[in-house]
N, C-alpha and C. Protein backbone atom coordinates (compact mmCIF):
# COMPACT_ATOMS: atom_id res chain seq x y z
N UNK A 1 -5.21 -6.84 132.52
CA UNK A 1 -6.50 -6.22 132.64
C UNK A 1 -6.82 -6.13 134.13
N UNK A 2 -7.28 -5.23 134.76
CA UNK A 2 -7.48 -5.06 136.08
C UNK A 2 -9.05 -5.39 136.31
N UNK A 3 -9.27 -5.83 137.95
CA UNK A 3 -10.50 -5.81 138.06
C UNK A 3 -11.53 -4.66 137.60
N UNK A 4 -11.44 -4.03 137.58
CA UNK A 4 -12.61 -2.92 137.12
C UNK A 4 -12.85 -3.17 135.53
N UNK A 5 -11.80 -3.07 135.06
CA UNK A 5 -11.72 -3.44 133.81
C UNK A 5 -12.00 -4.93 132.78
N UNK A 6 -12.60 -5.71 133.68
CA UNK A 6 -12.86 -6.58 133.55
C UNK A 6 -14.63 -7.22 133.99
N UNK A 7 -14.78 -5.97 134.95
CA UNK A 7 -16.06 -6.25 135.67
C UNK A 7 -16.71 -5.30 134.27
N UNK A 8 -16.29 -4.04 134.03
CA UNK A 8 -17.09 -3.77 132.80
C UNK A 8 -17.21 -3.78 131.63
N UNK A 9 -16.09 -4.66 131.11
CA UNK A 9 -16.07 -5.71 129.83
C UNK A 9 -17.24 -6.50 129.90
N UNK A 10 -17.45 -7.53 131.84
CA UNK A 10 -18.39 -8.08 131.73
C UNK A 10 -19.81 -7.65 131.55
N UNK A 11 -20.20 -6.41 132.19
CA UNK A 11 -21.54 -5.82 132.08
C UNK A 11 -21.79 -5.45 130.81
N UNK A 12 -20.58 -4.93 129.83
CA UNK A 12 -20.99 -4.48 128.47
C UNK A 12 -21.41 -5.96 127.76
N UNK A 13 -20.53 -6.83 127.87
CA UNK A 13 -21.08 -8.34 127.39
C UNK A 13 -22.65 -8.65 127.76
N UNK A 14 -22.79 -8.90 128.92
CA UNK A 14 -24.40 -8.83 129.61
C UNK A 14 -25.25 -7.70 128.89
N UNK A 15 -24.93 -7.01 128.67
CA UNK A 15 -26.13 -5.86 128.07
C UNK A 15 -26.09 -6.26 126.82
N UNK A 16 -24.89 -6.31 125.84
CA UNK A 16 -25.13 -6.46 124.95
C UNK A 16 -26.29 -8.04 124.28
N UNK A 17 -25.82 -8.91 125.07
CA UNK A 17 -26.65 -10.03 124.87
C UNK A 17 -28.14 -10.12 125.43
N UNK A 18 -28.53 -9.37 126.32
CA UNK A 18 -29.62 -9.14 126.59
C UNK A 18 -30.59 -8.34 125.99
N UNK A 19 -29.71 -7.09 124.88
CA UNK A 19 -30.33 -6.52 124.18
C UNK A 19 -30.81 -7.46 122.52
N UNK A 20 -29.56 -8.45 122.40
CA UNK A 20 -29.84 -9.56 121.14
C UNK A 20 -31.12 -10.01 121.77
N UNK A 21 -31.00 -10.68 122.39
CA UNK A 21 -32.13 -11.43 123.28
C UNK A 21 -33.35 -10.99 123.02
N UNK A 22 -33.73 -9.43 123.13
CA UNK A 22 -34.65 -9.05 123.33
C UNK A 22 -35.41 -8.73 121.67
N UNK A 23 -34.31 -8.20 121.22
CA UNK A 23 -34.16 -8.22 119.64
C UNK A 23 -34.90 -9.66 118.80
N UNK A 24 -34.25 -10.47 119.07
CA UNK A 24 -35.06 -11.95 118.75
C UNK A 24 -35.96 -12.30 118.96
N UNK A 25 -36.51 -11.98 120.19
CA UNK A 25 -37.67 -12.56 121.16
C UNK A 25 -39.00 -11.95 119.99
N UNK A 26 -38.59 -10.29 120.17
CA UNK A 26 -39.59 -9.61 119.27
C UNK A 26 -39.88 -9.55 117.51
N UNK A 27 -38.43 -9.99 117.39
CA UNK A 27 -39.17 -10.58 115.97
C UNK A 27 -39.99 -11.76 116.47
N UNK A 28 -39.72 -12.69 117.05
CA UNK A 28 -40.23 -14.13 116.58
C UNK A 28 -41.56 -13.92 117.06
N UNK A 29 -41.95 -12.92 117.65
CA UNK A 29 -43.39 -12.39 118.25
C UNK A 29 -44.10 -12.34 117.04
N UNK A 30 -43.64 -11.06 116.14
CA UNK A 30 -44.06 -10.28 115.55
C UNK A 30 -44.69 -11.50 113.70
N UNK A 31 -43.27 -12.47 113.70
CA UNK A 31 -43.76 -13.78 113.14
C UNK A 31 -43.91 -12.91 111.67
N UNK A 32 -44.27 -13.47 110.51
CA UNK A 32 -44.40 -13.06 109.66
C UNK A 32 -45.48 -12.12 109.35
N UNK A 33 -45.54 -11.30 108.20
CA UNK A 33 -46.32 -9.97 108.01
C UNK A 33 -47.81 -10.78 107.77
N UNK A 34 -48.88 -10.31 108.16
CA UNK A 34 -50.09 -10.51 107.68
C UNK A 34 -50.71 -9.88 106.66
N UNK A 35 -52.08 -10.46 105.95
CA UNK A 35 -52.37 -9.87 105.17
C UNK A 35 -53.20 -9.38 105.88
N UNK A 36 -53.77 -7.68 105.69
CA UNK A 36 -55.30 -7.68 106.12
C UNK A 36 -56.39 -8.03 105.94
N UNK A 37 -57.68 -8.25 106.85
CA UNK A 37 -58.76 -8.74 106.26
C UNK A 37 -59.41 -8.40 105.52
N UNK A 38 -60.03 -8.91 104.54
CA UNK A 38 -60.65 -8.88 103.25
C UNK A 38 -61.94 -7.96 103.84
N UNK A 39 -62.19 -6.68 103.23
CA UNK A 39 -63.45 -6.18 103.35
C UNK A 39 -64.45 -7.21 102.71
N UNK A 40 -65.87 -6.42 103.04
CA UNK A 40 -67.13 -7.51 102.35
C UNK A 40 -67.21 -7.10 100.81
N UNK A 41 -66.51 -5.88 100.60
CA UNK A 41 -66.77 -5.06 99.28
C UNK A 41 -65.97 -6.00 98.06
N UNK A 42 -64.87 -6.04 99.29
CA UNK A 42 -63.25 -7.22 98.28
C UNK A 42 -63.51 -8.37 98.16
N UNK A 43 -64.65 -9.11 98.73
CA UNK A 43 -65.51 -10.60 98.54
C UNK A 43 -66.13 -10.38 97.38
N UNK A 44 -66.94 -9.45 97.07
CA UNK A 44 -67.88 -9.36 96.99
C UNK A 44 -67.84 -9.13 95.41
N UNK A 45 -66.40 -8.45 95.39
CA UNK A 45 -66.05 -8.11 93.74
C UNK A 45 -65.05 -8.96 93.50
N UNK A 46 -65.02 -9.90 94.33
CA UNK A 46 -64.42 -11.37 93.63
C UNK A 46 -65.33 -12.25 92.45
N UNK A 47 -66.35 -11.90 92.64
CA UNK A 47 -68.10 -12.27 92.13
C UNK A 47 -67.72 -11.43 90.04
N UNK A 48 -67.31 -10.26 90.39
CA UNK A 48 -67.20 -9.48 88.96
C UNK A 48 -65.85 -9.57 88.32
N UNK A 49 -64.71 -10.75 89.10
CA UNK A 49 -63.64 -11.58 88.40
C UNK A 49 -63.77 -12.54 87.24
N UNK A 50 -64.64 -13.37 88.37
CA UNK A 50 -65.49 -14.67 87.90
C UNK A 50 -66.48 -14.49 86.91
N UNK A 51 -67.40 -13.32 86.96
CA UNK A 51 -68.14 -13.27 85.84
C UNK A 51 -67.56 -12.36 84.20
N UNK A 52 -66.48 -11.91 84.72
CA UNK A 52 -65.89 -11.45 83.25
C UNK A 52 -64.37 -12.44 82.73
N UNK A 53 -64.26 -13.39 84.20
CA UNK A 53 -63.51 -14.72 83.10
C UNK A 53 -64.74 -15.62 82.21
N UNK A 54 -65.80 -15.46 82.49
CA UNK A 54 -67.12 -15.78 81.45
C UNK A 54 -66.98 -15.31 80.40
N UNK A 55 -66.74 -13.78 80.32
CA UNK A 55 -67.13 -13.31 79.48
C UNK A 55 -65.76 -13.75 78.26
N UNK A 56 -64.97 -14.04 78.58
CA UNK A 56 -63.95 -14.51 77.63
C UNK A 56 -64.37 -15.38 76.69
N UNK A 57 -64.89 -16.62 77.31
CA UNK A 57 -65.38 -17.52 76.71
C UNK A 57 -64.58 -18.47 76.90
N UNK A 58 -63.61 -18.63 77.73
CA UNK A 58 -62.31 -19.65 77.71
C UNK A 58 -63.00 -20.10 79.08
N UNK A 59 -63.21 -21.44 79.30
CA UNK A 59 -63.52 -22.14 80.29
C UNK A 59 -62.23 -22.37 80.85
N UNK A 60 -60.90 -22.07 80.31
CA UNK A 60 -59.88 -22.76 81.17
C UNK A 60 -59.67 -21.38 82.36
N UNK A 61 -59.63 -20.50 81.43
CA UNK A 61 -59.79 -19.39 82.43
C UNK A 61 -60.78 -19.03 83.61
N UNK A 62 -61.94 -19.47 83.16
CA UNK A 62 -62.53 -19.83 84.60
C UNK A 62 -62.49 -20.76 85.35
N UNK A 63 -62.26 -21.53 85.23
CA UNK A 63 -61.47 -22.77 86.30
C UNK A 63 -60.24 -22.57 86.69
N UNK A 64 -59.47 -21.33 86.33
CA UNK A 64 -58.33 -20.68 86.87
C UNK A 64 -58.74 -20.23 88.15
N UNK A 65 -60.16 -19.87 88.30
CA UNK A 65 -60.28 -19.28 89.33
C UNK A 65 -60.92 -20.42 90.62
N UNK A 66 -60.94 -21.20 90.64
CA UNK A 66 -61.16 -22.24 91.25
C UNK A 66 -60.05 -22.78 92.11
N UNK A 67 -59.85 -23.54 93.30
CA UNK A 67 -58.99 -23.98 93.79
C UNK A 67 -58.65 -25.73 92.84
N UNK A 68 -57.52 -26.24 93.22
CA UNK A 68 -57.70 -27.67 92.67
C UNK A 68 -58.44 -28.44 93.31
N UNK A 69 -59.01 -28.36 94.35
CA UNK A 69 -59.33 -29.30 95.42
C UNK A 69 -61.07 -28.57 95.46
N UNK A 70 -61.48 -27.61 93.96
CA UNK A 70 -63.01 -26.86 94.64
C UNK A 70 -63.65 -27.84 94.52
N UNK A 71 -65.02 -27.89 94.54
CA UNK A 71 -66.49 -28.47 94.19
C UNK A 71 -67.19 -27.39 93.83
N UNK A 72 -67.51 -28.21 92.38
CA UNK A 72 -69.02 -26.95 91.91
C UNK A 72 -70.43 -27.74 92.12
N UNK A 73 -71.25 -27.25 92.15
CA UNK A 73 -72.36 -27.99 91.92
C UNK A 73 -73.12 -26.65 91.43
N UNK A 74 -73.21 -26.97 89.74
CA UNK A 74 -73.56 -26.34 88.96
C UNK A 74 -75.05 -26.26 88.86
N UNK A 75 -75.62 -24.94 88.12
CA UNK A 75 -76.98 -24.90 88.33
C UNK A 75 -77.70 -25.46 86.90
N UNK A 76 -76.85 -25.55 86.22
CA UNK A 76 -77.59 -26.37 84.71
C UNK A 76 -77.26 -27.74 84.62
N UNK A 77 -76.34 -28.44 85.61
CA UNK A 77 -76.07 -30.05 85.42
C UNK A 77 -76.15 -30.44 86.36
N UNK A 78 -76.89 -31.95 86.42
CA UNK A 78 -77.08 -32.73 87.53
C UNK A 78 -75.58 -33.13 88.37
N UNK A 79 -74.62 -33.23 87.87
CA UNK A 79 -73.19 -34.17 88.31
C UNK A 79 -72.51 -32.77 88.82
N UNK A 80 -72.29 -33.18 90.03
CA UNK A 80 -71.19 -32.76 90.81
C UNK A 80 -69.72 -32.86 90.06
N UNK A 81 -69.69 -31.25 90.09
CA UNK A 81 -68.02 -30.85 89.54
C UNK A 81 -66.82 -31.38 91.01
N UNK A 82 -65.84 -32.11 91.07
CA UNK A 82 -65.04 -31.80 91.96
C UNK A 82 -63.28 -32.10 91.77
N UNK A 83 -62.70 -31.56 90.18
CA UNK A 83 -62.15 -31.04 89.83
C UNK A 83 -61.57 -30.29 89.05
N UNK A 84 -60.13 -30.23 88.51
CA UNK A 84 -60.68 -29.22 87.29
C UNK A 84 -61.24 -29.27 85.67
N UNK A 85 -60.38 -31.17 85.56
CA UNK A 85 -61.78 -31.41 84.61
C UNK A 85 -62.77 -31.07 84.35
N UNK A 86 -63.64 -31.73 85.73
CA UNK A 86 -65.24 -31.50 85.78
C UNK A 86 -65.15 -30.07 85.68
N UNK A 87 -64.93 -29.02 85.88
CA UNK A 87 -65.15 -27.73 86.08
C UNK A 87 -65.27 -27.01 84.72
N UNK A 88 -63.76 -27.26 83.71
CA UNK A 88 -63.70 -27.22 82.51
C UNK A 88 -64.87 -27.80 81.65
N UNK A 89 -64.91 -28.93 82.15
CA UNK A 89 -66.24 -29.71 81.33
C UNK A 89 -67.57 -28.72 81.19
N UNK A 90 -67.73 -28.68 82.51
CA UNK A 90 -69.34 -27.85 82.71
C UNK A 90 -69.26 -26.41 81.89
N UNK A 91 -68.07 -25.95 82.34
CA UNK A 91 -68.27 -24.64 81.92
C UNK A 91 -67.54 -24.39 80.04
N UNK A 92 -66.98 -25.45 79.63
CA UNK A 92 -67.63 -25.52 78.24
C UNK A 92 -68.75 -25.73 77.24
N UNK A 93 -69.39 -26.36 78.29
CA UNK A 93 -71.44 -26.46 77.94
C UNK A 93 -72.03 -25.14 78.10
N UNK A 94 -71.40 -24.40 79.65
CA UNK A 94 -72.52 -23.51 79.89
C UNK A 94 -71.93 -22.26 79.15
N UNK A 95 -70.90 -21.90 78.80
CA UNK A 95 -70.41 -20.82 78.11
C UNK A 95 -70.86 -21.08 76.61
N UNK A 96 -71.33 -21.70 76.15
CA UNK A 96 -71.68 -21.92 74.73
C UNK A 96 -72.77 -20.79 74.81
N UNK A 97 -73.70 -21.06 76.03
CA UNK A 97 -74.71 -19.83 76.19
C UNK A 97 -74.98 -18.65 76.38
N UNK A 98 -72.80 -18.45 76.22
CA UNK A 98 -72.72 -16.77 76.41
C UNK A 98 -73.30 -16.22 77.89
N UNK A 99 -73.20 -16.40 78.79
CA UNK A 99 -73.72 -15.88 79.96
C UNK A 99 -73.42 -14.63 80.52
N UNK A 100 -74.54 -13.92 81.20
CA UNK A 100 -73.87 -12.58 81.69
C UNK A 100 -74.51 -12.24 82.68
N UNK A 101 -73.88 -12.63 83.98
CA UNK A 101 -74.34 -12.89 85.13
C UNK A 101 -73.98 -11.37 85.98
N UNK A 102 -75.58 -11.29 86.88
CA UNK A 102 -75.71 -9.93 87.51
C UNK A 102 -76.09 -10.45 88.98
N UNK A 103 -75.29 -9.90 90.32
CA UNK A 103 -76.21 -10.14 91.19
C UNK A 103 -77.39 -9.35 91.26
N UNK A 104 -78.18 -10.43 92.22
CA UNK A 104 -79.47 -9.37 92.43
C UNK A 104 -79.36 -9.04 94.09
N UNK A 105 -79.39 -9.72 95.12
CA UNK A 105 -78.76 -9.78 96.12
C UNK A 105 -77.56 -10.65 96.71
N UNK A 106 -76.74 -9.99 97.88
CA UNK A 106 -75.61 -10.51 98.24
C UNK A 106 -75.17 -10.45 99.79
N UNK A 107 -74.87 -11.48 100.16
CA UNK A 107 -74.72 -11.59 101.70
C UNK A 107 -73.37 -12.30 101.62
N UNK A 108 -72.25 -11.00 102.34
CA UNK A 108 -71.07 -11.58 102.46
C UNK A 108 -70.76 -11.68 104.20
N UNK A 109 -70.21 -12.67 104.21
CA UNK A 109 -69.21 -12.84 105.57
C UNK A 109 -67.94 -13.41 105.54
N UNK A 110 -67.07 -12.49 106.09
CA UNK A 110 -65.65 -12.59 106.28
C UNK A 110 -65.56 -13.51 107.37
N UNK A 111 -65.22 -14.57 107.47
CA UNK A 111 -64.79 -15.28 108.45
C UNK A 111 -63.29 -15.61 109.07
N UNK A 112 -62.56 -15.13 108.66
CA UNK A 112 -60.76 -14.37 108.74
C UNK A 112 -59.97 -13.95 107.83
N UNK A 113 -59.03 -13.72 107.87
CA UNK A 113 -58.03 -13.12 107.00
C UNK A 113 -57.96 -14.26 105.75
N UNK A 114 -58.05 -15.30 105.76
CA UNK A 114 -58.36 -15.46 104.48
C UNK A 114 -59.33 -17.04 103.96
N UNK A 115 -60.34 -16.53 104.29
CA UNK A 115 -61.51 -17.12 104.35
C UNK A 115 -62.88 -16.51 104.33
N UNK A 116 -63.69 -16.50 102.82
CA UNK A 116 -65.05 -15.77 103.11
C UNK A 116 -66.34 -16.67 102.63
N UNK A 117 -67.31 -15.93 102.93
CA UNK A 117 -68.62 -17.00 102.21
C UNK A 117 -69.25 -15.50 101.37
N UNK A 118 -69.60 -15.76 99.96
CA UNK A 118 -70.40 -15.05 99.32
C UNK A 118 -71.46 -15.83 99.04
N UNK A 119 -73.08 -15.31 99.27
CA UNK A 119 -74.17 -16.27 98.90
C UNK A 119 -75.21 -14.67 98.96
N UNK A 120 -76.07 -15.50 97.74
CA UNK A 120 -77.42 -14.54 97.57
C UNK A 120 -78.20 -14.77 96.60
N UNK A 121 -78.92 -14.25 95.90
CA UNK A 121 -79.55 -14.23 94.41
C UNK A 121 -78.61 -13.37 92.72
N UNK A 122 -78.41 -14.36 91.39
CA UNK A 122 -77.59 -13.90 91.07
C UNK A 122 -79.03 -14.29 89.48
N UNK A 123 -78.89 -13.68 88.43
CA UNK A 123 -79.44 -14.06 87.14
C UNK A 123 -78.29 -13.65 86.44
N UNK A 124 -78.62 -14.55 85.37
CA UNK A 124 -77.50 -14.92 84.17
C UNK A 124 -78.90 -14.57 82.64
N UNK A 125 -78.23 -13.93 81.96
CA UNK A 125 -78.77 -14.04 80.39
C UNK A 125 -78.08 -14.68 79.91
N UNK A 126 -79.03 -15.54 78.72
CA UNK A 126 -78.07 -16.73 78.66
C UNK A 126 -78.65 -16.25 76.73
N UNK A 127 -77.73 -16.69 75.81
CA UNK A 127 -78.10 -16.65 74.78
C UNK A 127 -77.95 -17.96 74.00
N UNK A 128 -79.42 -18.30 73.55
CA UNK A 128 -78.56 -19.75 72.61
C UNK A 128 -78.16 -19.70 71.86
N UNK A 129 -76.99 -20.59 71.70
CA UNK A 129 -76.25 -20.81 70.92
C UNK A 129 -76.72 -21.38 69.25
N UNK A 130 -77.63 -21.97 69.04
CA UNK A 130 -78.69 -22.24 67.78
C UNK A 130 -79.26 -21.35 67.14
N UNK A 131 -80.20 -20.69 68.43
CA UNK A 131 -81.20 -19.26 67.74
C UNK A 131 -81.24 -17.59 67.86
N UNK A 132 -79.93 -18.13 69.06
CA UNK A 132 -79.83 -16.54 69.39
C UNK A 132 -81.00 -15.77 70.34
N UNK A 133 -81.82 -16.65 71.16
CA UNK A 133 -83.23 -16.47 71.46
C UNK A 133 -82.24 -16.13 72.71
N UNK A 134 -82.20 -15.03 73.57
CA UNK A 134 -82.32 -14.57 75.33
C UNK A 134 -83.36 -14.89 76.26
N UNK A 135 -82.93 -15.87 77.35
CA UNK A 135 -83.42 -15.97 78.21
C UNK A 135 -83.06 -15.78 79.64
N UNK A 136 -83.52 -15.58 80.90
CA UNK A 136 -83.06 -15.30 82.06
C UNK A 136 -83.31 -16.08 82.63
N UNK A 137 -81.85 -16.83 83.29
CA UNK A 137 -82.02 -17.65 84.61
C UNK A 137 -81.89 -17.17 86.07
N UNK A 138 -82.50 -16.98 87.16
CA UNK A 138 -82.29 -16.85 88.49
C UNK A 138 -81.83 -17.99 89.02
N UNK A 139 -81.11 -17.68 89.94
CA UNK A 139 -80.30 -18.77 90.13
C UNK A 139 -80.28 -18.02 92.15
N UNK A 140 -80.35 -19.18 92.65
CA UNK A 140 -79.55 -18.96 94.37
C UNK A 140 -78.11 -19.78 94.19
N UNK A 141 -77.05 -18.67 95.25
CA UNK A 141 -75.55 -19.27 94.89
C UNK A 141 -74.99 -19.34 96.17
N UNK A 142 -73.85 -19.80 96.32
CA UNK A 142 -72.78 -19.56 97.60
C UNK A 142 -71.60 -19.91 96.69
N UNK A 143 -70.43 -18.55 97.09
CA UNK A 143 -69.29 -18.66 97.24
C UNK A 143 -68.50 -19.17 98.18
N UNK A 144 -67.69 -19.99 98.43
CA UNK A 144 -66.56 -20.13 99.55
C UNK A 144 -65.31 -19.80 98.62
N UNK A 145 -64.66 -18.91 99.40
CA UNK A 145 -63.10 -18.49 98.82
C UNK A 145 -62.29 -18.47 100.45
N UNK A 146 -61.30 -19.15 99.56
CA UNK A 146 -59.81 -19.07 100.32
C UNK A 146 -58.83 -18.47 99.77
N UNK A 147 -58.41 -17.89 100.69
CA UNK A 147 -56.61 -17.10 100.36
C UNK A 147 -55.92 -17.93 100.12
N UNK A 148 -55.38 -18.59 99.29
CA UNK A 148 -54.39 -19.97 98.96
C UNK A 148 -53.06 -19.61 98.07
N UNK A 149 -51.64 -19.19 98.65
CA UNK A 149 -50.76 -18.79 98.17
C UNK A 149 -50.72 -17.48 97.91
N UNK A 150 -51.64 -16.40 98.71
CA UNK A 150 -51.76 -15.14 97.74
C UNK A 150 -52.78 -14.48 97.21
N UNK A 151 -53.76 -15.83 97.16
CA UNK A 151 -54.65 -15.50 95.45
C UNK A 151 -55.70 -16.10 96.29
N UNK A 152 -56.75 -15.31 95.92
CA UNK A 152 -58.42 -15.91 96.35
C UNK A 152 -59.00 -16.62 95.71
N UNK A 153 -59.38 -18.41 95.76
CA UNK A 153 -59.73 -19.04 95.02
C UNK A 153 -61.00 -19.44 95.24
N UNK A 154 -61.72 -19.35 94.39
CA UNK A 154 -63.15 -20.79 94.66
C UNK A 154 -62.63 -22.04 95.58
N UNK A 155 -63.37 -22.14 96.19
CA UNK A 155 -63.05 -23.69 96.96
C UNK A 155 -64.30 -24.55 96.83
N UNK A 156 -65.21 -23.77 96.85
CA UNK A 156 -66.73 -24.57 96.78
C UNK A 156 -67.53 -23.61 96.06
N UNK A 157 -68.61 -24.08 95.25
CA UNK A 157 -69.43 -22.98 94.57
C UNK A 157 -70.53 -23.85 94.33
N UNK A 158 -71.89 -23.25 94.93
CA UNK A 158 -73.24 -23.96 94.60
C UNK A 158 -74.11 -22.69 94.01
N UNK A 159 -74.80 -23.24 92.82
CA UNK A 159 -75.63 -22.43 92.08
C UNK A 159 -76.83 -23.82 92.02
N UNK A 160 -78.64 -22.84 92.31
CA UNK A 160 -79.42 -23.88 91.52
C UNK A 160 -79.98 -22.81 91.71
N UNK A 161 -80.92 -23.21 90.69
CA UNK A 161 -82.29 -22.09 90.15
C UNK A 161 -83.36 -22.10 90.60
N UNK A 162 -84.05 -20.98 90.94
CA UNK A 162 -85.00 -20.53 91.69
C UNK A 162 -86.01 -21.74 91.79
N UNK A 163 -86.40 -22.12 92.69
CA UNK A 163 -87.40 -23.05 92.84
C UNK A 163 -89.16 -22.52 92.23
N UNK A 164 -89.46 -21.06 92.40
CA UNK A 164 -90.40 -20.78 92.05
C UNK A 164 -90.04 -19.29 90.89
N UNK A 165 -88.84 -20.09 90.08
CA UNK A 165 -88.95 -19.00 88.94
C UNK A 165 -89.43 -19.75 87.75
């Protein structure tokens, strides 16, 4: 192999590894795909998930939508929900009442790609289960949802009823 022939063996080597180089660098930049951020609209109709796993009537299914680690603090029981027991528990009492929950107002904030707060005014018709008699509860709420594997879960949920309803 002669010098020349050897000097641009070496430069093709050098380029070529500098182009790997550069190749790598920019994936490991680029890092895995993101999700985009959740509009306030896509919070917001996380709210009309949750209220038609109600409508099933299967409490396990609504505590599907819960993280394992949520807290409820429910608006018809004194005891703090904070797993999925408790969650199941409550919401086999309160689904007996058939509920059919409407917001009335809603204040969402996205706080990143996967993290939001839903809170506002929400009423539930509730039917008893004995007489069949309809009544309306107002209720003030907050959602916290997290992106957890994929899937937007409850992490925290506070409901209590209007102080002057």
């Amino acid at each position: 192999m002669t010098r020349k022939t050897r000097i641009r063996t070496a430069l093709v080597t050098a380029a070529a590894v500098v182009t790997a180089a550069t190749v790598t660098v920019g994936v490991g930049v680029a890092g895995p795909e993101k999700s985009p951020r959740p509009t306030k609209k896509q919070i917001a109709s996380l709210f009309d998930a949750w209220n038609a796993a109600l409508g099933t009537g299967d409490s396990d299914k609504v505590a599907d939508l819960y993280a394992k680690d949520a807290v409820l603090l429910p608006t018809l029981s004194n005891e703090v929900r904070t797993d999925r027991a408790g969650i199941v528990d409550y919401m086999d009492h309160f689904l007996e009442n058939k509920p059919v929950g409407k917001k009335v107002q809603t204040i969402v904030t996205v706080l990143d790609d996967n993290s939001a707060i839903d809170t506002g005014v929400y009423e539930f018709t509730l039917t008893d289960h004995d007489t069949g008699e309809k009544s309306v509860v107002e209720a003030r709420y907050t959602y916290e949802y997290e992106k957890r594997g994929g899937t937007w879960k409850i992490v925290n949920h506070h409901s209590s009823a209007m102080p002057e309803g």
